[in-house]
C-alpha atoms as a PDB file:
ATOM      1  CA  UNK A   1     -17.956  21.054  20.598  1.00  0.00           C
ATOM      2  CA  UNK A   2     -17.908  17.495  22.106  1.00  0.00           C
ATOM      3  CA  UNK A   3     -15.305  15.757  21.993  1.00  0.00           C
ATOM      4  CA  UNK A   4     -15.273  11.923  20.306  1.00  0.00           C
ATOM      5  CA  UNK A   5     -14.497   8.920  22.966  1.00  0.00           C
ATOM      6  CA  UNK A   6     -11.763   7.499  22.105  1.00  0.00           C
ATOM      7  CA  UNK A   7     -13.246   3.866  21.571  1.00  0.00           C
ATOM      8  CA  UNK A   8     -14.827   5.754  18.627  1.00  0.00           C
ATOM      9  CA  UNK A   9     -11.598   7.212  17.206  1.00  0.00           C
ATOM     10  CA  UNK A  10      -9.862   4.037  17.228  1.00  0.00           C
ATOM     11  CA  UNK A  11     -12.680   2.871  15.568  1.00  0.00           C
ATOM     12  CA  UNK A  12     -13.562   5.114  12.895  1.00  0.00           C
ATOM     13  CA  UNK A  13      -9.444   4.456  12.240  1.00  0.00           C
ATOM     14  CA  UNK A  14     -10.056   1.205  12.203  1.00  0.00           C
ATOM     15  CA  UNK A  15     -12.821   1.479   9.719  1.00  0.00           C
ATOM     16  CA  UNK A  16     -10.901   3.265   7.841  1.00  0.00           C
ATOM     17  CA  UNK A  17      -7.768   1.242   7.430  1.00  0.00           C
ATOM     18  CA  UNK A  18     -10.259  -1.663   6.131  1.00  0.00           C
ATOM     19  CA  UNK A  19     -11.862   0.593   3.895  1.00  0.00           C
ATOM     20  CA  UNK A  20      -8.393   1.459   2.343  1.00  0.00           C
ATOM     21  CA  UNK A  21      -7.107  -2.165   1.862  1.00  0.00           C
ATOM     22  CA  UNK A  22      -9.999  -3.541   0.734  1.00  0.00           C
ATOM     23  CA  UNK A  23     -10.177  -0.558  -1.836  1.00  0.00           C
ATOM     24  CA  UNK A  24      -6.070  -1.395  -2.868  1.00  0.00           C
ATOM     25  CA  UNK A  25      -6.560  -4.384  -3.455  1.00  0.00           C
ATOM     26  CA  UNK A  26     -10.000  -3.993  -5.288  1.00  0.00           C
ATOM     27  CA  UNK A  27      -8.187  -2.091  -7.777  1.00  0.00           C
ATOM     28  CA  UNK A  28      -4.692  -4.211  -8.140  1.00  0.00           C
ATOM     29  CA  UNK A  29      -4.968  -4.782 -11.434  1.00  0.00           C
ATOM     30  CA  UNK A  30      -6.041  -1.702 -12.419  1.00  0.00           C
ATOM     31  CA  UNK A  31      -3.296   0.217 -10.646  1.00  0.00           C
ATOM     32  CA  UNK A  32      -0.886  -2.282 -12.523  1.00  0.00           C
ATOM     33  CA  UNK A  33      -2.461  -1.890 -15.525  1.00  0.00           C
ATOM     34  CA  UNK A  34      -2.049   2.086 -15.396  1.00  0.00           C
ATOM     35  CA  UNK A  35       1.365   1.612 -14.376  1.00  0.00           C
ATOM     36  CA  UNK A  36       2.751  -0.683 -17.837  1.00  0.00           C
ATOM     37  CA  UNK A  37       0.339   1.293 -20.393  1.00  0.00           C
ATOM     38  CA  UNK A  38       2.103   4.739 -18.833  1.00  0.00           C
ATOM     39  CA  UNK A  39       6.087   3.738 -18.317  1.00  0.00           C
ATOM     40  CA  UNK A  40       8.881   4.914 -20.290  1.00  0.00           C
ATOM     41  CA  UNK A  41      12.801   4.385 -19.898  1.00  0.00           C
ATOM     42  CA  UNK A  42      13.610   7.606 -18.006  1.00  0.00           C
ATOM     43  CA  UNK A  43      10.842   7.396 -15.580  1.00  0.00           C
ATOM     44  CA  UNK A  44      11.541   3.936 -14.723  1.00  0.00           C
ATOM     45  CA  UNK A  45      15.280   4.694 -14.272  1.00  0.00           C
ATOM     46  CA  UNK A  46      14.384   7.451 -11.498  1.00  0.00           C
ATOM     47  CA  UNK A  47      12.297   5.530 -10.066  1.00  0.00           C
ATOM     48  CA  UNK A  48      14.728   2.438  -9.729  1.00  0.00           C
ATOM     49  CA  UNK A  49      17.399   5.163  -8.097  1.00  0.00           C
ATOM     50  CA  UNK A  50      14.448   5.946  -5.543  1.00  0.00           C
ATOM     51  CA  UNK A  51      13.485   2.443  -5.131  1.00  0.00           C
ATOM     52  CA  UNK A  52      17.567   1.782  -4.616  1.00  0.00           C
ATOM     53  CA  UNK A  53      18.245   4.916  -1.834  1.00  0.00           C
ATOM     54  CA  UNK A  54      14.803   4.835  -0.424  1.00  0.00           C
ATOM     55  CA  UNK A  55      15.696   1.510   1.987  1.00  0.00           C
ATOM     56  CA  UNK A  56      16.157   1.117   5.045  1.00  0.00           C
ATOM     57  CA  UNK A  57      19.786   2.011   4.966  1.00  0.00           C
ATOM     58  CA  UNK A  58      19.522   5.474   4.105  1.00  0.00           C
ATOM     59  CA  UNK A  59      16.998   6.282   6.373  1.00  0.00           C
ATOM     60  CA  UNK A  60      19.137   5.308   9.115  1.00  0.00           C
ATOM     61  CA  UNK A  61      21.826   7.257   8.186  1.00  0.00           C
ATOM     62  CA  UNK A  62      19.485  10.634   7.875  1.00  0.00           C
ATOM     63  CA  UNK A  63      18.013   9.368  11.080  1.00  0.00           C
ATOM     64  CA  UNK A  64      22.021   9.214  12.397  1.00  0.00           C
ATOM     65  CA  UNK A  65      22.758  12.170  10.714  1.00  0.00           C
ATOM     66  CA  UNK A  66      19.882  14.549  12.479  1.00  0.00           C
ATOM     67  CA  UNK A  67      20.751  13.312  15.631  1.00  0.00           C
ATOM     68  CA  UNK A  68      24.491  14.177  15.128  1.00  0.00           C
ATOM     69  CA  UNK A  69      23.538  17.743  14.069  1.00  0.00           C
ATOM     70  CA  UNK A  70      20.780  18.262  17.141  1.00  0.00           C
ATOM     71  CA  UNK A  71      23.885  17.108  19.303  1.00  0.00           C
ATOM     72  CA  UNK A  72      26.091  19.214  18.004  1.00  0.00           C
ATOM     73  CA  UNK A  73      23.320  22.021  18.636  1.00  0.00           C
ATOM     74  CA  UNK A  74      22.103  20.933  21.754  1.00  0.00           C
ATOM     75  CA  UNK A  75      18.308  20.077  20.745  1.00  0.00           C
ATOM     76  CA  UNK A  76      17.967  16.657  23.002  1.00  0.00           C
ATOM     77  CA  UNK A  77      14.818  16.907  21.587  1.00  0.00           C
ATOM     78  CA  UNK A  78      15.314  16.276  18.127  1.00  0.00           C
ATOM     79  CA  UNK A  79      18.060  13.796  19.218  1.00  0.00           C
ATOM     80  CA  UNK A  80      15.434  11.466  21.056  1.00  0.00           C
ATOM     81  CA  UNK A  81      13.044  12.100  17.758  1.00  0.00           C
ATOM     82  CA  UNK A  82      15.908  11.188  15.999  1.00  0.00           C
ATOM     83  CA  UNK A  83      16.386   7.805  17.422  1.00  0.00           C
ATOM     84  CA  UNK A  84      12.543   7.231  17.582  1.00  0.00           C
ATOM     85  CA  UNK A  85      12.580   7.419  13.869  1.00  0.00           C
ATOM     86  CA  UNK A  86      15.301   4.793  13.340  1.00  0.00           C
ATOM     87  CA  UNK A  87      13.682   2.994  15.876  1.00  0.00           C
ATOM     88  CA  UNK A  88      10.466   3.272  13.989  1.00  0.00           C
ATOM     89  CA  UNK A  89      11.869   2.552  10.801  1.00  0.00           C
ATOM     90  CA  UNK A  90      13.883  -1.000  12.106  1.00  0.00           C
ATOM     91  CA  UNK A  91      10.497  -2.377  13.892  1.00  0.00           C
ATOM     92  CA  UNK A  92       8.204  -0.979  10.625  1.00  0.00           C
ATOM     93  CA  UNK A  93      10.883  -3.203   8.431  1.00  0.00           C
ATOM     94  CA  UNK A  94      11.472  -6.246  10.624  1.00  0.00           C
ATOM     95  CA  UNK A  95       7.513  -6.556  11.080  1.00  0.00           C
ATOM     96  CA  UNK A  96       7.500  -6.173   7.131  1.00  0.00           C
ATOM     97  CA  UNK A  97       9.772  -8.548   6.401  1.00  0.00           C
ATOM     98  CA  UNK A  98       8.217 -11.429   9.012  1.00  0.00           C
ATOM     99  CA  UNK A  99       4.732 -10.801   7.245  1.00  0.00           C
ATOM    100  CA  UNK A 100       6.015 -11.273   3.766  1.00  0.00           C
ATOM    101  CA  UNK A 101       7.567 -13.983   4.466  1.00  0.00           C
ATOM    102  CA  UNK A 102       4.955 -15.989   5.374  1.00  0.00           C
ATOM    103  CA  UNK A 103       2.214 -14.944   3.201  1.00  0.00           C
ATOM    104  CA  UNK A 104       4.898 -15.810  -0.181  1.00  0.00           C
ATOM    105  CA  UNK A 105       2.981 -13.295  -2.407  1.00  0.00           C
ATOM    106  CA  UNK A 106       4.246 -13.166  -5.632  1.00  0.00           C
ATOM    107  CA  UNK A 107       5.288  -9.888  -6.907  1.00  0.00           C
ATOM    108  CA  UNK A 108       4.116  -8.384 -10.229  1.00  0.00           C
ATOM    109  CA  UNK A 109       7.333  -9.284 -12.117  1.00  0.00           C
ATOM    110  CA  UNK A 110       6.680 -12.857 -11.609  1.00  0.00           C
ATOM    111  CA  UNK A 111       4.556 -14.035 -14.784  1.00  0.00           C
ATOM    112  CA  UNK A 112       4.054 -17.637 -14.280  1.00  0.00           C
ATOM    113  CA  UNK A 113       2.885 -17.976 -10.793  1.00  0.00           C
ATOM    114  CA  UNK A 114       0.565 -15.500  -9.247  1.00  0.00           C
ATOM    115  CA  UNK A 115      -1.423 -15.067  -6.186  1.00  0.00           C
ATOM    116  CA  UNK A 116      -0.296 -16.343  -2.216  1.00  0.00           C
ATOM    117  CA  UNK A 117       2.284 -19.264  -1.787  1.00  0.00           C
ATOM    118  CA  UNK A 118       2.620 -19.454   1.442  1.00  0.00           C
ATOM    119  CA  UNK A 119       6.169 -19.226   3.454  1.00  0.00           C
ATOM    120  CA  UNK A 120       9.222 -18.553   0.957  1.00  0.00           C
ATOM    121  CA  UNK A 121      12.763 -17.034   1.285  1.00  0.00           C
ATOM    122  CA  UNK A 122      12.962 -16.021  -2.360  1.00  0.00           C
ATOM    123  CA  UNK A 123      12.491 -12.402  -3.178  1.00  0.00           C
ATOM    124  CA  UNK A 124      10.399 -13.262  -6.143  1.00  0.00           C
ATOM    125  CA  UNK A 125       7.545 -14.232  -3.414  1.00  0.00           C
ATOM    126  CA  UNK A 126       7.724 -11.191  -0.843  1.00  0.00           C
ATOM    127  CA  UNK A 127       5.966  -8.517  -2.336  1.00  0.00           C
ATOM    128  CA  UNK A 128       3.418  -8.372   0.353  1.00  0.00           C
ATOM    129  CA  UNK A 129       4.113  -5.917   2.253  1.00  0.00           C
ATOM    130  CA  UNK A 130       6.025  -3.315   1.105  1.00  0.00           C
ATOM    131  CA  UNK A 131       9.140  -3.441   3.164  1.00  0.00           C
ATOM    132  CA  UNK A 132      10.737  -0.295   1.792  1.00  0.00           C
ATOM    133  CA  UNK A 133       6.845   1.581   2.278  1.00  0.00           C
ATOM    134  CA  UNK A 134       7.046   0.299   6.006  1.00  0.00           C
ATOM    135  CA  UNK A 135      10.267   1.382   6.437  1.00  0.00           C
ATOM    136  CA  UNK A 136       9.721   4.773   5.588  1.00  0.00           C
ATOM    137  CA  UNK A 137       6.241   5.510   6.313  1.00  0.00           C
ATOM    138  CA  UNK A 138       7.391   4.526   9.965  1.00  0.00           C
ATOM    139  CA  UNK A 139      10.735   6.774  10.189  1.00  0.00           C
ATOM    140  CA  UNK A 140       8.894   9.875   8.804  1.00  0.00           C
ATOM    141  CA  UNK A 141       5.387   9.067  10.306  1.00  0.00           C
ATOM    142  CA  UNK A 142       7.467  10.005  13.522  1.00  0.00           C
ATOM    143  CA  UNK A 143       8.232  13.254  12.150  1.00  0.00           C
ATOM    144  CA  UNK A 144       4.394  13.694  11.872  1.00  0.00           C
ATOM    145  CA  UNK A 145       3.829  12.552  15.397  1.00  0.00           C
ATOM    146  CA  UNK A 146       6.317  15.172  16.928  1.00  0.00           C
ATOM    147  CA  UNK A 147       5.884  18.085  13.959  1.00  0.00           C
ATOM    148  CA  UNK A 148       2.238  18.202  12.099  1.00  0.00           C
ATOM    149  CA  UNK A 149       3.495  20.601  10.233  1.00  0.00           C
ATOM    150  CA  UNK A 150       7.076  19.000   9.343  1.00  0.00           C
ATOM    151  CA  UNK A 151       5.770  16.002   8.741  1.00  0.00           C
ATOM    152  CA  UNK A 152       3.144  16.974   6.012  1.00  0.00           C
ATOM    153  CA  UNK A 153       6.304  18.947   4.258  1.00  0.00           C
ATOM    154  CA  UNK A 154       8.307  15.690   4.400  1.00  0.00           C
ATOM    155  CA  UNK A 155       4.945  13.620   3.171  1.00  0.00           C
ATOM    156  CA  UNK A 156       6.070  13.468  -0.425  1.00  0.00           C
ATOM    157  CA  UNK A 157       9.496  11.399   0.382  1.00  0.00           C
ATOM    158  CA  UNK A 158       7.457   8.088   1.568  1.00  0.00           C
ATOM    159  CA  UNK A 159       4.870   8.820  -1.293  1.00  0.00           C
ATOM    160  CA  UNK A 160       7.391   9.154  -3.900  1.00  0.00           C
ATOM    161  CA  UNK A 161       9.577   5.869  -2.492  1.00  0.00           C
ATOM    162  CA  UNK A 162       5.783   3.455  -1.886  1.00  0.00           C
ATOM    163  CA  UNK A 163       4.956   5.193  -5.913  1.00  0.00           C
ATOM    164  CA  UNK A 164       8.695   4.030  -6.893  1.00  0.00           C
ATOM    165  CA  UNK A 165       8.048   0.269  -5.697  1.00  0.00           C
ATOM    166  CA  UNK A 166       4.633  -0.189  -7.894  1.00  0.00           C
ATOM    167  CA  UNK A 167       6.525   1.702 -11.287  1.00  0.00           C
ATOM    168  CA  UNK A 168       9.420  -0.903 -10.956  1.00  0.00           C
ATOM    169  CA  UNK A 169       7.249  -3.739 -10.535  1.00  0.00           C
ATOM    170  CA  UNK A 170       8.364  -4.774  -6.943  1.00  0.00           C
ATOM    171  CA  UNK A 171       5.090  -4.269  -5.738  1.00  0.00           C
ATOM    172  CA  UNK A 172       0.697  -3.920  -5.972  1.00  0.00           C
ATOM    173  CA  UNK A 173      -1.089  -1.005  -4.412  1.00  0.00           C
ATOM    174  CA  UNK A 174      -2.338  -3.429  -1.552  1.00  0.00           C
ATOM    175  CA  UNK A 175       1.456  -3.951  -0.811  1.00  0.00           C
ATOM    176  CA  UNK A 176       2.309  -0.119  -0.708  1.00  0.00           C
ATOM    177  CA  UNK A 177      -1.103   0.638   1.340  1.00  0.00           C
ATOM    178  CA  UNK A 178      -0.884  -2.164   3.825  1.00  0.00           C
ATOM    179  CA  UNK A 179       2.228  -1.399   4.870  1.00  0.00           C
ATOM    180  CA  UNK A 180       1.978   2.046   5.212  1.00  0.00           C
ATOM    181  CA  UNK A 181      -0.385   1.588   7.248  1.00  0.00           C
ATOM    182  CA  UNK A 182       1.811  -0.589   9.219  1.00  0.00           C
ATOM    183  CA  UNK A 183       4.578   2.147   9.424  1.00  0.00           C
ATOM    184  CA  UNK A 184       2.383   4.387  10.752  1.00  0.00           C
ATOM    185  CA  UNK A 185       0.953   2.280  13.416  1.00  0.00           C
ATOM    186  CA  UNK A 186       4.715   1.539  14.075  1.00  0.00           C
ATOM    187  CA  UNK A 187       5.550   5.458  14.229  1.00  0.00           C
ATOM    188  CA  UNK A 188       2.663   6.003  16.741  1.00  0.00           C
ATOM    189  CA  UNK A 189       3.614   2.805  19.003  1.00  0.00           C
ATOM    190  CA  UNK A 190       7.174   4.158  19.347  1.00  0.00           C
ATOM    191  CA  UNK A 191       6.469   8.053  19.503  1.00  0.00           C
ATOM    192  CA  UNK A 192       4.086   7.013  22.403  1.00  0.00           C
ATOM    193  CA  UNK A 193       6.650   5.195  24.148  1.00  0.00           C
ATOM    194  CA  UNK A 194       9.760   7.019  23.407  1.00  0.00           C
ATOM    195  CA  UNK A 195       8.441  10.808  23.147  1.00  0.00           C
ATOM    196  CA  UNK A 196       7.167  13.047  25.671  1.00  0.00           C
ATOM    197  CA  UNK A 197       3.329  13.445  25.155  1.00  0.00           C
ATOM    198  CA  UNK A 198       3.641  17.054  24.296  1.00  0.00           C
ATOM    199  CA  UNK A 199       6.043  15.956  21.276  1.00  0.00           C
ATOM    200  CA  UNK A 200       4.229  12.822  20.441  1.00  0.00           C
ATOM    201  CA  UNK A 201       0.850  15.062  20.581  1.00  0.00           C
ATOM    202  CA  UNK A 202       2.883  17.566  17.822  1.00  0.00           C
ATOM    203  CA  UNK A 203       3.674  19.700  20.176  1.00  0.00           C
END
């Protein structure tokens, strides 16, 4: 079987990544919608204690944690994907954070002003994008890079946390998708550059 080019793989990525924004943010509204008609008290309370330990924080301390234990059991492997994740996980968040920022979108819990402000400091006006999606999509999207297999067990935990930030209002679907799209771009830049290309490959 030939093999694509890999002008056309980047491409057909590419395509794809537009196709999936421009569908999130098609259905905004709808997604938001869905989300008020179908809360309830307990839901939202797990979802705020996912929302509250799914930061950047705690992923740091996992990512601190494994490489403590693969020291401890002599895997310089894991140690180095280790610190790629936290790695990951820091650029994924600081290039979320400069992004929302400047755009100033207000997030869903703000009823009297909607739509794109422009630069702001307040939290009311950085919903877009997700910073705790980018975050996480990034420091487990390394996982994936080293460990296909690992990394579609640990798929739910970014899921769950970029589902979290929609159910407590934080967030639209265009935040969560955007910037897990952004994490994972930010997994594959430092996996390439940190990680031999027989782990990056998921070796």
């Amino acid at each position: 079987m030939q093999k694509i080019a890999p002008v056309w793989k980047w491409l057909l990525l590419l395509l794809l990544a537009l196709g999936a924004i421009a569908l999130a943010f098609h259905f905004d509204d709808a997604v938001r919608r869905w989300v008020v008609e179908h809360s309830n008290r307990t839901a939202k309370q797990v979802m705020r204690n996912v929302s509250r330990y799914g930061d950047w924080p705690e992923h740091v301390l996992a990512g601190l944690l494994l490489i403590g234990v693969a020291a401890l059991r002599g895997s310089k492997q894991w140690m180095r994907i280790g610190l790629t994740m936290i790695l990951a996980c820091a650029l994924g968040g600081i290039v979320a954070r400069g992004i929302k920022i400047s755009t100033g979108r207000a997030r869903p819990s703000v009823k009297h002003e909607l739509g794109w402000n422009g630069p702001r400091l307040s939290p009311k006006y950085n919903s877009f994008p997700s910073g705790h999606t980018a975050a996480t999509t990034a420091f487990f999207g390394v996982v994936f890079f080293a460990n296909r297999r690992l990394g579609l067990v640990l798929l739910p935990i970014p899921f769950l946390i970029a589902a979290s930030r929609m159910y407590v209002a934080a967030h639209y679907l265009s935040d969560v998708v955007c910037a897990a799209i952004l994490g994972i771009f930010c997994a594959w830049l430092c996996a390439r550059a940190m990680l031999p290309r027989r782990i990056a490959a998921g070796g």
